[in-house]
C-alpha atoms as a PDB file:
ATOM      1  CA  UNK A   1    -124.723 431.534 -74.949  1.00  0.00           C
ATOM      2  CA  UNK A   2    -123.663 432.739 -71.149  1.00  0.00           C
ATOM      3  CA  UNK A   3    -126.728 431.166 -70.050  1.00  0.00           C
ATOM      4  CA  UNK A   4    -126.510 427.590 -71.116  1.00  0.00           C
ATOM      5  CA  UNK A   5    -122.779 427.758 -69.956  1.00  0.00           C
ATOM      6  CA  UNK A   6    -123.794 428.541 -66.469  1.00  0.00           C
ATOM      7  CA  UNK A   7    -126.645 426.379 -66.581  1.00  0.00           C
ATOM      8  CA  UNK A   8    -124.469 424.010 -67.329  1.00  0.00           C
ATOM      9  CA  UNK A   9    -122.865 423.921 -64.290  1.00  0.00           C
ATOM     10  CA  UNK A  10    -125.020 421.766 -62.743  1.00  0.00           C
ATOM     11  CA  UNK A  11    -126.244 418.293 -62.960  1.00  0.00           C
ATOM     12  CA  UNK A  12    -129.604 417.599 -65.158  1.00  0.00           C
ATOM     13  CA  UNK A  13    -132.322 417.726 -63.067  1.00  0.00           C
ATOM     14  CA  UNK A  14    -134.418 414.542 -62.436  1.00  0.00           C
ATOM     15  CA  UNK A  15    -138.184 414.318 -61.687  1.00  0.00           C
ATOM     16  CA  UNK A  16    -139.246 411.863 -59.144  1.00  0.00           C
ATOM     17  CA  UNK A  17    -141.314 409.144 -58.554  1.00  0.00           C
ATOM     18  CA  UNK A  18    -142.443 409.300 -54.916  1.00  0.00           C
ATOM     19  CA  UNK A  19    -144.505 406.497 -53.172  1.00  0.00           C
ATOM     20  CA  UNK A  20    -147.631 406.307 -51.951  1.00  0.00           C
ATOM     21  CA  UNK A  21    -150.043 404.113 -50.171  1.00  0.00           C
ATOM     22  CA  UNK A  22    -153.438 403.740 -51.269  1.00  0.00           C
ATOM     23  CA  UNK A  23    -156.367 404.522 -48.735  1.00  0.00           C
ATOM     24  CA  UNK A  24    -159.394 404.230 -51.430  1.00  0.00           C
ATOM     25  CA  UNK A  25    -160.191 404.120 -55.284  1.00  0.00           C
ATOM     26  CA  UNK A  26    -163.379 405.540 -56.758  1.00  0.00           C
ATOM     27  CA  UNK A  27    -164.166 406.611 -60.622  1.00  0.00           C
ATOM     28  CA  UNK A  28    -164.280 410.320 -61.428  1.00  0.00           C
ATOM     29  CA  UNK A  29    -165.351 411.268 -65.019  1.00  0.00           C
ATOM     30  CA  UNK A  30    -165.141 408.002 -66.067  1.00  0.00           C
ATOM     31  CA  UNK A  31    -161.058 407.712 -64.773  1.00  0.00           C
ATOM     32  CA  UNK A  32    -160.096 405.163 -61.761  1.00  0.00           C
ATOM     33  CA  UNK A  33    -158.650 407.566 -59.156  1.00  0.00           C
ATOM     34  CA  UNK A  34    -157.322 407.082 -55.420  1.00  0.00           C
ATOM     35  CA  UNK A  35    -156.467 408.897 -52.342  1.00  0.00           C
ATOM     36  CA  UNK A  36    -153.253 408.291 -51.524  1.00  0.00           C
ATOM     37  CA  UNK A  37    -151.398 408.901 -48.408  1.00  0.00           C
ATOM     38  CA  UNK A  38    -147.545 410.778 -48.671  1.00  0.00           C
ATOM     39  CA  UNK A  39    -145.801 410.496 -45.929  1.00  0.00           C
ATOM     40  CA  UNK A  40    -149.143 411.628 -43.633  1.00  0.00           C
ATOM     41  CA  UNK A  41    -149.948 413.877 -46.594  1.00  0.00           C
ATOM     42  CA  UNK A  42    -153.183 412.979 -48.466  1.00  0.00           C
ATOM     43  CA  UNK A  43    -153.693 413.592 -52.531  1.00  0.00           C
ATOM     44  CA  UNK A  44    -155.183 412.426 -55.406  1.00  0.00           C
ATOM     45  CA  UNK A  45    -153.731 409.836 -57.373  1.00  0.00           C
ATOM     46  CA  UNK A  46    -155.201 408.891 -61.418  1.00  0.00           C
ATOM     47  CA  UNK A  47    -154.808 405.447 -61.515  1.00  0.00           C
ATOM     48  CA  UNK A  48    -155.034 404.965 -65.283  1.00  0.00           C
ATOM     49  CA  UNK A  49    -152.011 403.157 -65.974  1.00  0.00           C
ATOM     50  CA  UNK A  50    -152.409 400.894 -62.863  1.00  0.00           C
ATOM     51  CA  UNK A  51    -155.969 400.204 -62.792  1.00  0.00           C
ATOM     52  CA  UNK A  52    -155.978 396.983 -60.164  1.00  0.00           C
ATOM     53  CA  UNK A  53    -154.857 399.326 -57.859  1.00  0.00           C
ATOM     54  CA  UNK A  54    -156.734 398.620 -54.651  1.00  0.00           C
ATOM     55  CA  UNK A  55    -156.435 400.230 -51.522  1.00  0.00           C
ATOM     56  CA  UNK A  56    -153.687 399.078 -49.085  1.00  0.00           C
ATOM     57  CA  UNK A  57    -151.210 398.749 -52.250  1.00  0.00           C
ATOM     58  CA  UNK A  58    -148.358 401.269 -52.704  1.00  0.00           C
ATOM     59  CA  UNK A  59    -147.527 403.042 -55.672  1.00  0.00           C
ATOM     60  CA  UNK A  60    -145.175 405.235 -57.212  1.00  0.00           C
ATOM     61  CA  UNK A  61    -147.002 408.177 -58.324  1.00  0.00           C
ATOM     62  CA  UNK A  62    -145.145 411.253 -60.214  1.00  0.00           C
ATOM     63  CA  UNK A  63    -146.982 414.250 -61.264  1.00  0.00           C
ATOM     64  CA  UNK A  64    -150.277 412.674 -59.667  1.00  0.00           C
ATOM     65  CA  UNK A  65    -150.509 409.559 -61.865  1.00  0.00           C
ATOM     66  CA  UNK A  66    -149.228 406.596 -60.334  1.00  0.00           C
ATOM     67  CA  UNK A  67    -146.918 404.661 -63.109  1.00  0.00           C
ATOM     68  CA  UNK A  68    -146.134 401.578 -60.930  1.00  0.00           C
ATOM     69  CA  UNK A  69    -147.465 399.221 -58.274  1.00  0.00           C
ATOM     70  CA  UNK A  70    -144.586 398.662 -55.704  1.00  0.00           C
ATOM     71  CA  UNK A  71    -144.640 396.284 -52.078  1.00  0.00           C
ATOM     72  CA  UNK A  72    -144.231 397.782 -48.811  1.00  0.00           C
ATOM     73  CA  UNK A  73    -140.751 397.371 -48.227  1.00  0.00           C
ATOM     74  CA  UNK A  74    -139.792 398.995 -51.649  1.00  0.00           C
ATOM     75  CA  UNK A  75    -141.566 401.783 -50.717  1.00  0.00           C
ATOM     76  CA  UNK A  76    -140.075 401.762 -47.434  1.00  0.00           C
ATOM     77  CA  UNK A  77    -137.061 401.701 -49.231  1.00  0.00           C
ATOM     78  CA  UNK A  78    -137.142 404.354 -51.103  1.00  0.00           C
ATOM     79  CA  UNK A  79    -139.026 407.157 -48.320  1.00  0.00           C
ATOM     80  CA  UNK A  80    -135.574 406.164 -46.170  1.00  0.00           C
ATOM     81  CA  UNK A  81    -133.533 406.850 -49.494  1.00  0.00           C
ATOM     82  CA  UNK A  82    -135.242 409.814 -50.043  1.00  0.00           C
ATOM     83  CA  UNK A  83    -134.725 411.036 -46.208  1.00  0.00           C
ATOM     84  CA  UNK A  84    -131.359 409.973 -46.048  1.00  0.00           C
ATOM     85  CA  UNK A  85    -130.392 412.133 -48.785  1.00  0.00           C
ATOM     86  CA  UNK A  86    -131.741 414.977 -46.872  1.00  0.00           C
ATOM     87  CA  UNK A  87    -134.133 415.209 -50.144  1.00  0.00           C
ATOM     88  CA  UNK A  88    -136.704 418.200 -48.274  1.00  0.00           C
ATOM     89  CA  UNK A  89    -137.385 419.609 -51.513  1.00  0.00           C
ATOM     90  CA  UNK A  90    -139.129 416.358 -53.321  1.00  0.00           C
ATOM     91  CA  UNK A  91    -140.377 415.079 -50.379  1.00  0.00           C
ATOM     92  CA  UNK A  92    -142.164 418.539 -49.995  1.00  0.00           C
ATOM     93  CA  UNK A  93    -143.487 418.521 -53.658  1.00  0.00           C
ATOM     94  CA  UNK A  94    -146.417 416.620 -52.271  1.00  0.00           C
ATOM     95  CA  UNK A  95    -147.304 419.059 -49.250  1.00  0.00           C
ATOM     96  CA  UNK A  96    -147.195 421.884 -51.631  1.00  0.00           C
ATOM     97  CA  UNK A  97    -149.683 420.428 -53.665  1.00  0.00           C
END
């Protein structure tokens, strides 16, 4: 009981979607992956729920599977969000990786 009063304390925790931009797409045990570039960082991306991903698009990519094909300026959007929020520790999630 003491421990799901302190835990809640705080706000519910939120995972997030960070974006990405796509640098190039190949097929790895028969699943459409890309490398995408972080914020200079590079990782692998599955691409099975967006699969006319191409590179130069942008994507949203949580957990390494990218859930959403974005533009540009919503992803420049949201890396600004994300820095103006002083958000270190999701932005880091990648590098960590």
């Amino acid at each position: 009981m003491r421990q799901t009063r302190e835990l809640s304390r705080y706000p519910p925790l939120m995972c997030l979607a960070i974006p990405g931009q796509v640098i190039r797409t190949y097929e790895k045990h028969g699943v459409l992956f890309a490398e995408a570039r972080f914020a200079g960082v590079t990782r692998e991306v599955c691409l099975h729920a967006e699969p006319s991903t191409q590179a130069g698009d942008y994507v949203l990519v949580h957990v390494g599977f990218a859930i959403k094909k974005i533009d540009r300026e919503e992803a420049d959007r949201t890396w600004r969000l994300l820095l103006e929020l002083g958000d270190e520790e999701a932005l880091s999630i990648q590098e960590q990786a």
